[in-house]
Each structure stands twice: as C-alpha cells, then as structure tokens.
N, C-alpha and C. Protein backbone atom coordinates (compact mmCIF):
# COMPACT_ATOMS: atom_id res chain seq x y z
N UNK A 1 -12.68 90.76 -35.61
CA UNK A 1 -11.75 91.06 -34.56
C UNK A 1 -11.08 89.76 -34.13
N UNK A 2 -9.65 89.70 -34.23
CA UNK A 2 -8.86 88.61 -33.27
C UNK A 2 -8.17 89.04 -31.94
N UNK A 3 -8.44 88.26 -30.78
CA UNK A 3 -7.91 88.45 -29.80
C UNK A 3 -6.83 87.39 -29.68
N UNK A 4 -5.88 87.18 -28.72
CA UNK A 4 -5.45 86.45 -28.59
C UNK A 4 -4.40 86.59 -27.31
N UNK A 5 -4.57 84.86 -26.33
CA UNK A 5 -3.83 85.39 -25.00
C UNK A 5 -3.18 83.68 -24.44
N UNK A 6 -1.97 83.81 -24.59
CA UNK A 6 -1.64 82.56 -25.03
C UNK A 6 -2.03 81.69 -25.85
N UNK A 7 -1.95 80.72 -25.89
CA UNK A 7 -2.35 79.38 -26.38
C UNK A 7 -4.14 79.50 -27.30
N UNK A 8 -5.24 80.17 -26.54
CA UNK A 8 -6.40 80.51 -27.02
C UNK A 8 -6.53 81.92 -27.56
N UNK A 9 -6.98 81.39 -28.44
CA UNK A 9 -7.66 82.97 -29.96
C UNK A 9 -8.70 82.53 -29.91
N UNK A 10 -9.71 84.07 -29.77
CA UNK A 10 -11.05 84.20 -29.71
C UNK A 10 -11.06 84.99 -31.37
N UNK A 11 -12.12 84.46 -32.26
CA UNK A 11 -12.12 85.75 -33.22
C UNK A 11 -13.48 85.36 -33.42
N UNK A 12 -14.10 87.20 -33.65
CA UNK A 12 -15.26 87.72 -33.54
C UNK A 12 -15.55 88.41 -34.78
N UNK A 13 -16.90 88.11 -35.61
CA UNK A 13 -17.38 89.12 -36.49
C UNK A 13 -18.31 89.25 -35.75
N UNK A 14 -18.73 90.99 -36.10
CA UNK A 14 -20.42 91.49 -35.67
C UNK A 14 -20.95 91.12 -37.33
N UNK A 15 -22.09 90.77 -37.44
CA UNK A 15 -23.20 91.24 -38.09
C UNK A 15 -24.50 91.78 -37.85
N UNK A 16 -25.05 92.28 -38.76
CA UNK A 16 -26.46 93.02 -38.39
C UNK A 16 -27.28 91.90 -38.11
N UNK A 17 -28.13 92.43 -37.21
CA UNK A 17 -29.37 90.72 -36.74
C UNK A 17 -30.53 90.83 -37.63
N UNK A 18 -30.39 89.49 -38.04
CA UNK A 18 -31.09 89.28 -38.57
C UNK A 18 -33.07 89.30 -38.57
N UNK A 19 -33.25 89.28 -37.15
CA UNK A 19 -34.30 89.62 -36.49
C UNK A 19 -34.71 90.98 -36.13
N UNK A 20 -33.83 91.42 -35.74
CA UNK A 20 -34.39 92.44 -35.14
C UNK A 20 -32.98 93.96 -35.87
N UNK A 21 -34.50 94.94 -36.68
CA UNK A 21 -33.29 95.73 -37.15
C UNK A 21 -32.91 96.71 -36.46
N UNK A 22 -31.19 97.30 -36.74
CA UNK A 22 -30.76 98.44 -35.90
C UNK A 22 -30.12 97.65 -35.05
N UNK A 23 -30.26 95.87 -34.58
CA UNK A 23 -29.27 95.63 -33.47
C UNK A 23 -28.12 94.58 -34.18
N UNK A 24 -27.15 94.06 -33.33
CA UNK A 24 -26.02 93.28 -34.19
C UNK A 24 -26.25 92.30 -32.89
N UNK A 25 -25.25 90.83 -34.40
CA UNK A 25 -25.20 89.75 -33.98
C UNK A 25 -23.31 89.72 -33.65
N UNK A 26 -22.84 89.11 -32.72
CA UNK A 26 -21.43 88.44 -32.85
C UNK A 26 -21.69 86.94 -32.82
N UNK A 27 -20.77 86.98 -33.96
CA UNK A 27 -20.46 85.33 -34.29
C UNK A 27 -19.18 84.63 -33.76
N UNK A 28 -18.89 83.73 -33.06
CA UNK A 28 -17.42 84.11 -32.59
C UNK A 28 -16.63 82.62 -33.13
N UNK A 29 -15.47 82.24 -32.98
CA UNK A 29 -14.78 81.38 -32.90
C UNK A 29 -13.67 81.44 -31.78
N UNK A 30 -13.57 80.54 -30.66
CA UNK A 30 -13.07 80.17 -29.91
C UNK A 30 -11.85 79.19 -30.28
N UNK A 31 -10.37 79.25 -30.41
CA UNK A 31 -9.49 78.00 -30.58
C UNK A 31 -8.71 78.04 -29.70
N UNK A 32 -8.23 76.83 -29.23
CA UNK A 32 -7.28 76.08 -28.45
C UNK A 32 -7.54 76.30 -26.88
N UNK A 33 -8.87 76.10 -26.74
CA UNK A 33 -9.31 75.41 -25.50
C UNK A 33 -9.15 74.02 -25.51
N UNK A 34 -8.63 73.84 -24.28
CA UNK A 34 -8.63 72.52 -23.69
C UNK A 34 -9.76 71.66 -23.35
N UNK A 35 -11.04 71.95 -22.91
CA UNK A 35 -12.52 71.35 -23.04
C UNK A 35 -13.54 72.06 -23.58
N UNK A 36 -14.63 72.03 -23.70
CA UNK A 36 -15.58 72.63 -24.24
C UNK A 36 -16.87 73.09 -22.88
N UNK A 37 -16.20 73.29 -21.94
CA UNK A 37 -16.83 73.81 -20.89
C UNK A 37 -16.95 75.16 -20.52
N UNK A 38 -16.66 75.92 -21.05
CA UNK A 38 -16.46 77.75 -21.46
C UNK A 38 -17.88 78.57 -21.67
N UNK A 39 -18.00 79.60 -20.99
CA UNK A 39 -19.05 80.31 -21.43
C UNK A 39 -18.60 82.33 -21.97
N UNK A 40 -19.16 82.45 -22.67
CA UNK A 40 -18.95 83.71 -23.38
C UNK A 40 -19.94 84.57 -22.58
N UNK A 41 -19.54 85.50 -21.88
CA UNK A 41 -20.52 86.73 -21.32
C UNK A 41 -20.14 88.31 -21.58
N UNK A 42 -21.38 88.92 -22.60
CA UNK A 42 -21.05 90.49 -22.34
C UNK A 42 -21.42 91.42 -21.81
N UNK A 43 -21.03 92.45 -20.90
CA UNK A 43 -21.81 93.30 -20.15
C UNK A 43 -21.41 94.50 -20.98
N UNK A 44 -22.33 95.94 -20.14
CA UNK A 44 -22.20 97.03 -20.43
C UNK A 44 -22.22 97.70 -19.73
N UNK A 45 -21.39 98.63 -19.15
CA UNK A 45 -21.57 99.55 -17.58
C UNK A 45 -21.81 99.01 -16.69
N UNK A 46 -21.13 97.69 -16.07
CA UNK A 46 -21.36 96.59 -15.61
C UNK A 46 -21.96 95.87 -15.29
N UNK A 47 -23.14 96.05 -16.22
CA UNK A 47 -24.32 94.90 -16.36
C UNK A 47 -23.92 94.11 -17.29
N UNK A 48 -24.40 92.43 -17.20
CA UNK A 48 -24.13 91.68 -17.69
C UNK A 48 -25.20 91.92 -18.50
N UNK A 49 -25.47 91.65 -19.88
CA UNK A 49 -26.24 91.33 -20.89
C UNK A 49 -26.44 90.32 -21.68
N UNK A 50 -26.00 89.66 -21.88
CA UNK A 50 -26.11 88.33 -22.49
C UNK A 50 -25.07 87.23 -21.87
N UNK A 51 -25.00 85.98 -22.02
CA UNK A 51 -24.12 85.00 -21.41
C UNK A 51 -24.70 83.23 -22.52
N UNK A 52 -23.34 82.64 -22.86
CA UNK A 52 -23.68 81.67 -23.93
C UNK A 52 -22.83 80.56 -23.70
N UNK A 53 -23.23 79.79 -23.60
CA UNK A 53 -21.97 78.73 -23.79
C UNK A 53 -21.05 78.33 -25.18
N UNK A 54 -19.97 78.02 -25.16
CA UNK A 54 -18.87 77.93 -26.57
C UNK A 54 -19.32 76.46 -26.70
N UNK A 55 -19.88 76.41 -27.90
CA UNK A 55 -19.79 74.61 -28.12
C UNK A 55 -18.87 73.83 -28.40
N UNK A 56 -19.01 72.64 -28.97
CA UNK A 56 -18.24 71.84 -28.69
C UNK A 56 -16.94 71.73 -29.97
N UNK A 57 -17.35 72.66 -30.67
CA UNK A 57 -15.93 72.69 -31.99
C UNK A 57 -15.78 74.49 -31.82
N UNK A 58 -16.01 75.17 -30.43
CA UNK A 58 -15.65 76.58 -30.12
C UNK A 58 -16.35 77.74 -30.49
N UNK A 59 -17.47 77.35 -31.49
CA UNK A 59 -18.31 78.20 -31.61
C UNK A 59 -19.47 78.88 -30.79
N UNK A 60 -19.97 80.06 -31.08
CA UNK A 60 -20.84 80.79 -30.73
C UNK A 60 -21.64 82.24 -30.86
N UNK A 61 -22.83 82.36 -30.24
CA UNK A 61 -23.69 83.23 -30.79
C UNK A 61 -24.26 83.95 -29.95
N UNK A 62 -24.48 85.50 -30.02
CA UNK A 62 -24.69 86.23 -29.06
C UNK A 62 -25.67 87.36 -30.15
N UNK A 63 -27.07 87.03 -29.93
CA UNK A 63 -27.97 88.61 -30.93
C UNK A 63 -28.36 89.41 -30.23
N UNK A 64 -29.01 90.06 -30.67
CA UNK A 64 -29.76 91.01 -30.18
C UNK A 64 -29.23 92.08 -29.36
N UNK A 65 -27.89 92.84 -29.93
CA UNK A 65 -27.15 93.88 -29.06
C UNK A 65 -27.13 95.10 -29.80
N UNK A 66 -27.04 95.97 -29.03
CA UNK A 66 -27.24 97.36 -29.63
C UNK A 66 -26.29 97.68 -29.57
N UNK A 67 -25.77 98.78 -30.74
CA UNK A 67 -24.43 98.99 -31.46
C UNK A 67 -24.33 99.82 -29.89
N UNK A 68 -22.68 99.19 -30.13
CA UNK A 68 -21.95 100.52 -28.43
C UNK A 68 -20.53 99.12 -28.27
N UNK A 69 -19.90 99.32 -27.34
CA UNK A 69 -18.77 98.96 -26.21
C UNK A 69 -18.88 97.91 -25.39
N UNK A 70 -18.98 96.72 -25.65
CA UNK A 70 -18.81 95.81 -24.75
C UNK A 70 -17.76 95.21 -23.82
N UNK A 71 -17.77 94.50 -22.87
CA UNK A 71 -16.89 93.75 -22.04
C UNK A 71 -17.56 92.46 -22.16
N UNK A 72 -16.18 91.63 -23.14
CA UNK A 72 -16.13 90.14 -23.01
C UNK A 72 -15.66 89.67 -22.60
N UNK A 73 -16.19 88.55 -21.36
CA UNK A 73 -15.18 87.72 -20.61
C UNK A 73 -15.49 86.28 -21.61
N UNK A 74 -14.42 84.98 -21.58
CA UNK A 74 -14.10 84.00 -21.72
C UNK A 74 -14.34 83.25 -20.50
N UNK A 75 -15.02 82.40 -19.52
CA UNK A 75 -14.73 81.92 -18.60
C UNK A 75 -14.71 80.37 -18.98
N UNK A 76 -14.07 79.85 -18.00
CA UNK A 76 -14.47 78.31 -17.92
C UNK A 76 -13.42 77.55 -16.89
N UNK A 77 -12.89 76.45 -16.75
CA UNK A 77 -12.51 75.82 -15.60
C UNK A 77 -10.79 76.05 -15.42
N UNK A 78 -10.58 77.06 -13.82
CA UNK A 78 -9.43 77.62 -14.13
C UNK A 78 -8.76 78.93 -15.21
N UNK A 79 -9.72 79.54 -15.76
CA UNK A 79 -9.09 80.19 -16.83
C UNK A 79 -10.28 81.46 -17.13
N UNK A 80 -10.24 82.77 -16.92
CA UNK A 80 -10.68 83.93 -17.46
C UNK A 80 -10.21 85.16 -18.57
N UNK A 81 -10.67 85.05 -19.52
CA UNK A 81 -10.00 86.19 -20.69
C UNK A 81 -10.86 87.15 -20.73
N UNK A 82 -10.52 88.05 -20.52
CA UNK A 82 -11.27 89.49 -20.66
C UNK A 82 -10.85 90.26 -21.65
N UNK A 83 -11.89 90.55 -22.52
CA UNK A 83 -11.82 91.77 -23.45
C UNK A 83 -12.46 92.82 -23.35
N UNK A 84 -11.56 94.10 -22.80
CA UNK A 84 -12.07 94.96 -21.88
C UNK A 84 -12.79 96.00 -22.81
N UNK A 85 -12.53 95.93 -24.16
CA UNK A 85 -13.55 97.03 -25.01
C UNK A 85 -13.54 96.16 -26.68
N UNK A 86 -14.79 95.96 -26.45
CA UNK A 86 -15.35 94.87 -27.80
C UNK A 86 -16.46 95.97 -28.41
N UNK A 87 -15.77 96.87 -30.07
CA UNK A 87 -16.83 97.63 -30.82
C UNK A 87 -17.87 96.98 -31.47
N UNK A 88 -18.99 96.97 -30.98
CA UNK A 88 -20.10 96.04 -31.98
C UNK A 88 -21.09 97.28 -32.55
C-alpha cells in the first residue's frame, strides 16, 4: 500500500508473522520527513494497539496483528497523517 500527503509517502506491506501464526506483520517505509522524530500508531475501534517509532532512514515494524481494519496515524513534531482504513 502507498499513501501519500504532500511532500511525505508512507508505503506499507503486510506480511504473515513470522512468530505467531494466523497474525500479520506491517513493514513500512516512511519518505520525506524532515527529522526522524515520528511515531507510527494503530488502533482498532478506537483502541490504540500498537505504537513504534520510524527510525532513522524511515523505517518500521509493527507484528503481531490480527487480520481486520486499522487506523494509522503518522505523528511527530507539528505534523499528523491519518490513514483512516489500513487492510491488514
């Protein structure tokens, strides 16, 4: 999946986890942030479920989710991207 909202593109593969079977991993790539101070959070029915920080060349990792509908926010200093329905 590519998102994209100005200047920053988020792109996301799911894969199956490797740990644990029946749930998925997203792998993501983050470009054209301005620092590396950003954190990746997904909820579900508005619980938050996982939350990660983007490192320092935009990457990141989120396991252990059970196939369904997420909400991904992008946060970090000044700046929120929401992806209001993420299929994993």
């Amino acid at each position: 999946f590519i998102y994209q909202a100005d200047h920053v593109r988020i792109v996301i593969e799911v894969q199956d986890d490797a740990e644990q079977m029946g749930l998925k991993t997203l792998l993501g790539l983050v470009t054209g942030l301005e620092s590396n101070e950003f954190t990746i959070q997904v909820s579900q029915g508005g619980q938050a479920i996982a939350t990660t920080s983007v490192d320092e060349i935009g990457n990141f990792i989120i396991p252990h989710l059970s196939p369904g509908h997420y909400k991904l926010i992008l946060a970090g200093p000044n700046m929120e991207i929401h992806v209001q329905s993420l299929p994993v």
